[in-house]
Protein backbone atom coordinates (compact mmCIF):
# COMPACT_ATOMS: atom_id res chain seq x y z
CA UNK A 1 0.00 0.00 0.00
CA UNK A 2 2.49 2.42 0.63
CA UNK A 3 4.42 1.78 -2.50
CA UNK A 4 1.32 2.31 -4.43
CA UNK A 5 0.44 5.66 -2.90
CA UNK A 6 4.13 7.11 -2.92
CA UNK A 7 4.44 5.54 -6.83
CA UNK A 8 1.51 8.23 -7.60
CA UNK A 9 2.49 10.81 -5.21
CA UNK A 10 6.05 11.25 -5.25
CA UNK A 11 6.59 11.37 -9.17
CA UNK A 12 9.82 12.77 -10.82
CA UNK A 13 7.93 15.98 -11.27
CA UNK A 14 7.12 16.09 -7.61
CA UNK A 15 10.65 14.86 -6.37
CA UNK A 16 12.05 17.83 -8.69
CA UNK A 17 10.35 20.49 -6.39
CA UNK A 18 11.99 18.71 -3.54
CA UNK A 19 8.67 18.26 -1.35
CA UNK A 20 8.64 17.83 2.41
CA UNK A 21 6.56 14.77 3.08
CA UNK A 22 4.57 14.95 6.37
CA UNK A 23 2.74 11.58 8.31
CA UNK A 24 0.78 12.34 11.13
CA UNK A 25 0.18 9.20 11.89
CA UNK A 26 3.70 7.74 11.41
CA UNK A 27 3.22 4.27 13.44
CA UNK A 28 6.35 2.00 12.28
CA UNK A 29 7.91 4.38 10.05
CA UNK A 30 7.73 2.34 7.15
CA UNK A 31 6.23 5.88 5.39
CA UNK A 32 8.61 7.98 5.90
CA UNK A 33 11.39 5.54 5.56
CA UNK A 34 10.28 4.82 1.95
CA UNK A 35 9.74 8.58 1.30
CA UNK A 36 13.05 9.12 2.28
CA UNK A 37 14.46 6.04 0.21
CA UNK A 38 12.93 7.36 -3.30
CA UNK A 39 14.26 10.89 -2.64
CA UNK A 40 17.70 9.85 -2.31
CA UNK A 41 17.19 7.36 -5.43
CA UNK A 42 16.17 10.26 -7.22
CA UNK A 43 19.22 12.09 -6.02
CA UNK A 44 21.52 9.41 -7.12
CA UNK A 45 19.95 9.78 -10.59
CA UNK A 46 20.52 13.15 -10.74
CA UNK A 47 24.19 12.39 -10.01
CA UNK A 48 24.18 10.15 -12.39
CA UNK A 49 24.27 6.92 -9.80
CA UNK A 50 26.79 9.02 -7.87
CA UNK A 51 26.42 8.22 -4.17
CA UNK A 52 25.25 11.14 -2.19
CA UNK A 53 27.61 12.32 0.67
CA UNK A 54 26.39 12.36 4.32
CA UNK A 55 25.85 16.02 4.47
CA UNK A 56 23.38 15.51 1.41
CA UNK A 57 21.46 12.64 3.36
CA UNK A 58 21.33 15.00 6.72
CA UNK A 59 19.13 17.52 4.49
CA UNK A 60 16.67 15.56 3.25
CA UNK A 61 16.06 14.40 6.55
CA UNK A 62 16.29 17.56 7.98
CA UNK A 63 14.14 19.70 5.34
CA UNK A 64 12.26 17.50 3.29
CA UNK A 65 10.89 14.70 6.10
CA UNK A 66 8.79 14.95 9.30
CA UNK A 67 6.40 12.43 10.94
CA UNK A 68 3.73 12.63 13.95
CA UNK A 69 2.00 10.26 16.39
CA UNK A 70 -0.17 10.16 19.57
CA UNK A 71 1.37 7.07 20.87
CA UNK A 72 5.43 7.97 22.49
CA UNK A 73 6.57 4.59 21.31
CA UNK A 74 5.30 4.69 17.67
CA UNK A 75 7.88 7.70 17.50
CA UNK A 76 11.20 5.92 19.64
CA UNK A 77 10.07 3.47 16.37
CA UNK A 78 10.06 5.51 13.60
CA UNK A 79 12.82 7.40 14.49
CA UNK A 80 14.86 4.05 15.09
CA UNK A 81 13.69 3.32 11.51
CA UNK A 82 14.89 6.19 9.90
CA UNK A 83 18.03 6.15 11.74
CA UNK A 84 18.77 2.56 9.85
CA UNK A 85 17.31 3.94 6.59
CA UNK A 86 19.98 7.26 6.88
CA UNK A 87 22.84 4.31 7.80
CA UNK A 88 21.96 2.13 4.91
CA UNK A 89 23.52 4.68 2.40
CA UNK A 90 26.67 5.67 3.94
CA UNK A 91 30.24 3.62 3.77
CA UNK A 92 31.23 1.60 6.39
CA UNK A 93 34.18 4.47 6.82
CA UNK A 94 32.16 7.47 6.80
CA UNK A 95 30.09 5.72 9.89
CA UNK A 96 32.78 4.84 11.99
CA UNK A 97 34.59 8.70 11.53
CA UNK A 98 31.33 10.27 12.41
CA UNK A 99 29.47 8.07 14.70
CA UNK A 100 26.90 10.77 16.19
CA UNK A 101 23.59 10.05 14.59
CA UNK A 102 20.87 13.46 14.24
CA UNK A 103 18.42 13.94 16.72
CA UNK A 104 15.38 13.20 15.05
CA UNK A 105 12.68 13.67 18.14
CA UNK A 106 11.72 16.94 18.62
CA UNK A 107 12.93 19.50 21.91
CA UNK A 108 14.04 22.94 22.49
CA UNK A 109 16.51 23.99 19.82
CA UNK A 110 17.91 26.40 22.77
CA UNK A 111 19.19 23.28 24.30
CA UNK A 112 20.98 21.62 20.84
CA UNK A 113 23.05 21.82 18.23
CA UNK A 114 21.08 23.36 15.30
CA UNK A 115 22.83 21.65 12.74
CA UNK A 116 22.36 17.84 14.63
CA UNK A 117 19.00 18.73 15.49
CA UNK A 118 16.17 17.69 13.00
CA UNK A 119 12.50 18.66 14.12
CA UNK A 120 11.22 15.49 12.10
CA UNK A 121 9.34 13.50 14.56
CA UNK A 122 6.80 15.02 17.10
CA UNK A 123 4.59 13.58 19.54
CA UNK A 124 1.51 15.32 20.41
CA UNK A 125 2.66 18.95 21.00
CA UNK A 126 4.65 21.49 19.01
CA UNK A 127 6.30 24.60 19.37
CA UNK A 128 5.25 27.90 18.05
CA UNK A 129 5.63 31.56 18.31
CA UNK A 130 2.55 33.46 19.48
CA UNK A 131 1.23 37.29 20.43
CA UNK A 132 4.68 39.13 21.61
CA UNK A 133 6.69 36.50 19.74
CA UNK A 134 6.85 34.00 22.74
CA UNK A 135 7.65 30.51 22.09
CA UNK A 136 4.56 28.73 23.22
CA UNK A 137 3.63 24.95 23.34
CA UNK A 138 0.20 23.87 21.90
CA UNK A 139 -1.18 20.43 22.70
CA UNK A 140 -2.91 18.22 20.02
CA UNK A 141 -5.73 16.01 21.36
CA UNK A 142 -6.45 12.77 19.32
CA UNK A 143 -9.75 14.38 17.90
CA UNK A 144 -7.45 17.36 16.59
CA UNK A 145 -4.57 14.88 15.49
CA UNK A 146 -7.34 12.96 13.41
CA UNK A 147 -8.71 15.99 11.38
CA UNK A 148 -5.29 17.17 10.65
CA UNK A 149 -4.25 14.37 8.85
CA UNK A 150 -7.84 13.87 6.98
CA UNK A 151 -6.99 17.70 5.68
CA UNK A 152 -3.52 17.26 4.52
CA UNK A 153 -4.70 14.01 2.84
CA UNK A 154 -7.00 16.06 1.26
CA UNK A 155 -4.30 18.73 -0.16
CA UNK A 156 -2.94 18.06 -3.34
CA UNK A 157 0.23 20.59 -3.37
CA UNK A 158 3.30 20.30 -1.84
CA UNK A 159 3.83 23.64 0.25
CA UNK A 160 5.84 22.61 2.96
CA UNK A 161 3.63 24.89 5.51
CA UNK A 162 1.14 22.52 7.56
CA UNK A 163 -1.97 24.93 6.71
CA UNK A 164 -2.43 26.84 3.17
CA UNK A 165 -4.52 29.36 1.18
CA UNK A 166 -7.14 27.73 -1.40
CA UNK A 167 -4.12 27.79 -3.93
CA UNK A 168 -1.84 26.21 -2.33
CA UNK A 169 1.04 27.99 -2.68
CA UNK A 170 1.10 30.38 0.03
CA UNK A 171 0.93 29.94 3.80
CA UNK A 172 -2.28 30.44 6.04
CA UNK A 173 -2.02 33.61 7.83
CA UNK A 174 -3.71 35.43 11.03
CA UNK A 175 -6.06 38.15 8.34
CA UNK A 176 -6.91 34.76 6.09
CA UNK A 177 -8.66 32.94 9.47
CA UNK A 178 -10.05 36.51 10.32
CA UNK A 179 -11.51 36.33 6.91
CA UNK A 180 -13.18 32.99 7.24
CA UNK A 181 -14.58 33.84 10.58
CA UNK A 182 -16.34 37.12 9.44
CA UNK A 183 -17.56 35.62 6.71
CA UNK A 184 -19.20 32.80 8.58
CA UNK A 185 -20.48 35.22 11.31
CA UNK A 186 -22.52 37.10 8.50
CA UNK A 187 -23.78 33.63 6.68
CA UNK A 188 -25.36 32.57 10.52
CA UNK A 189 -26.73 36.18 11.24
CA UNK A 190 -24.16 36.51 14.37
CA UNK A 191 -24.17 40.28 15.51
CA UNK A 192 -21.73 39.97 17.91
CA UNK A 193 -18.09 40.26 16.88
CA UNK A 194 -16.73 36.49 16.24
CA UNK A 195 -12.84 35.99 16.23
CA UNK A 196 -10.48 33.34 16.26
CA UNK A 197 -9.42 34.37 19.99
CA UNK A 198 -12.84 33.44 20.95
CA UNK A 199 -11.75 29.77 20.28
CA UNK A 200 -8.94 30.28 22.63
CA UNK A 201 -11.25 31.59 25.40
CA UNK A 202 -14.25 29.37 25.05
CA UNK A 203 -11.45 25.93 25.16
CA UNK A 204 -9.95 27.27 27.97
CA UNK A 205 -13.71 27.85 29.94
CA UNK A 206 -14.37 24.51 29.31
CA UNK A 207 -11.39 23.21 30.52
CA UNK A 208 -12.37 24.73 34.23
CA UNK A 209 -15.93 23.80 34.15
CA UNK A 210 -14.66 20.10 33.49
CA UNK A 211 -12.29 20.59 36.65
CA UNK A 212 -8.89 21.21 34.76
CA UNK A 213 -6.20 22.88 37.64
CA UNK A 214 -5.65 26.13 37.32
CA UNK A 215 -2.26 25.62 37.44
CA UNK A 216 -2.45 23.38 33.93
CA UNK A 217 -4.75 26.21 32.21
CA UNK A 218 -2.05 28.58 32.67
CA UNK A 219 0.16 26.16 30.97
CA UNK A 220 -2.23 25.23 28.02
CA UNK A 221 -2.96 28.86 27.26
CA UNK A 222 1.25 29.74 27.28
CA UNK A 223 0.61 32.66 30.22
CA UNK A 224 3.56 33.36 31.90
CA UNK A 225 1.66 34.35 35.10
CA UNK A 226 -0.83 32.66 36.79
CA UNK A 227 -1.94 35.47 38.34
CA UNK A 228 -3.16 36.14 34.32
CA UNK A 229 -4.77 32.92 34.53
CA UNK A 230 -7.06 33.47 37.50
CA UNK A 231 -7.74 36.87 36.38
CA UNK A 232 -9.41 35.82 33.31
CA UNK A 233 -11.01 32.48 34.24
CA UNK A 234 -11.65 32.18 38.02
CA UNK A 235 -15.13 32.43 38.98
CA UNK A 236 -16.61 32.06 35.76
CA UNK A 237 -18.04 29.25 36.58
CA UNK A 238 -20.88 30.44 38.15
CA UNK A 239 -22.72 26.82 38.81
CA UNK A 240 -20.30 25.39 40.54
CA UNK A 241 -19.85 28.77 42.41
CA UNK A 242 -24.11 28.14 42.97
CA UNK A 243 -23.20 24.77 44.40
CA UNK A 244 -20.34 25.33 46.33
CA UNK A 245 -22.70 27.95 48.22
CA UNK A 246 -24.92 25.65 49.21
CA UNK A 247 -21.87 23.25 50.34
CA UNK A 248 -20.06 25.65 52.23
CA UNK A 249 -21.68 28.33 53.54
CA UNK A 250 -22.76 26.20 56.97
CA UNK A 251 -23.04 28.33 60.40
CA UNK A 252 -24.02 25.27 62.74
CA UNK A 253 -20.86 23.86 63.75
CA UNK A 254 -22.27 20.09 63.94
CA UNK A 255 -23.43 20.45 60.40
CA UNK A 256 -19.94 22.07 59.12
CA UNK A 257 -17.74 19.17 60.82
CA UNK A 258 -19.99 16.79 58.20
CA UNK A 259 -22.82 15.82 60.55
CA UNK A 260 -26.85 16.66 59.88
CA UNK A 261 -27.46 20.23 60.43
């Protein structure tokens, strides 16, 4: 199966434009290992059969292949896989002179060599830059996880940015989702102003009415304070703040050390 889709999808005109190939659901490996096997054959043809030099085989793994999966182990797998794949087409000599093998799972670039570093393999969170150009981490929940990958099998370009305009050929931008919002507000006769931020705010209400910490909020929604946190999210919950009334607020003492009032 995987021969048969790659046979149609990575084609010589394809492989030309040097395409980064993306699996969100990258289980074994056996995807991205193949990807990466016909790019380098298609290399080597270039060269005309000329073996391509380790440097060569670091950047296709580095810019052209990248892989994602809910499950920890499925990526400890695919990454092994890859590492035996990247092996397979280097000399005995070259192997033994350079024995450090690239980082394929993802973590803080602060922390590691850019240049041994790939970002090719993530589990379910990634890194990226948000309001005030903070680094911020944003969680994937299986339910996301599964409608990214039915949209990028539904793509048919190969922009390397994970969500495009109509024509794929240019990446989606902040004014493009304000765009689809307004225009969805007027279709459902919404008065009120409707933004993307709104999705930010009602996920992170429904997190504390379904009894999520505080403390984990503030970590979901990148705040670097919690006093931000409580600011914008404690007390809105104004049933349980109804039922914790009637729970609480107890003047006989029998009835407040648990016994009938």
């Amino acid at each position: 199966m995987v021969e048969f889709i790659l046979a149609r999808s990575l084609t010589p005109e394809v492989l030309e434009r040097s395409p980064r190939v993306t699996d969100f659901a990258c289980g074994s490996g056996i995807f991205l290992v193949e990807s990466f096997r016909r790019i380098v054959r298609y290399q080597v043809r270039k060269q005309n059969g000329k073996r391509l030099s380790r440097s060569q085989l670091r950047k296709i793994v580095r810019d052209q292949i990248a892989g994602i999966d809910i499950n920890e182990e499925a990526v400890r797998v695919s990454a092994f896989s890859l590492y035996l794949a990247f092996l397979h087409y280097q000399e005995p000599r070259e192997i033994n002179e350079q024995r450090q093998l690239p980082n394929l799972k993802w973590a803080k670039r602060a922390h590691t060599n850019g240049e041994q570093h790939f970002d090719v393999l993530l589990r379910r969170e990634a890194k990226i830059i948000g309001k005030g150009k903070k680094e911020r981490t944003v969680f994937f929940t299986d339910r996301a996880l599964g409608w990214i990958k039915r949209y990028l099998e539904s793509r048919t370009d190969d922009y390397p940015a994970l969500f495009v305009c109509r024509n794929g050929r240019t990446r989606l931008k902040r004014d493009d989702l304000w765009r689809y919002f307004e225009r969805h507000r007027r279709l459902v006769g919404i008065n009120k102003k409707v933004t993307p931020h709104i999705l930010r705010h009602t996920a992170a209400t429904q997190l504390l009415f379904n009894g999520c910490p505080i403390g984990h909020i503030k970590e979901i929604l990148g705040h670097e304070r919690l006093e931000t946190t409580c600011r914008y999210y404690l007390g809105l919950d104004r049933r349980a703040a109804k039922a914790a009334h009637q729970k609480y607020l107890r003047y006989d003492v029998q009835a407040a050390a648990g016994e009938p009032a």
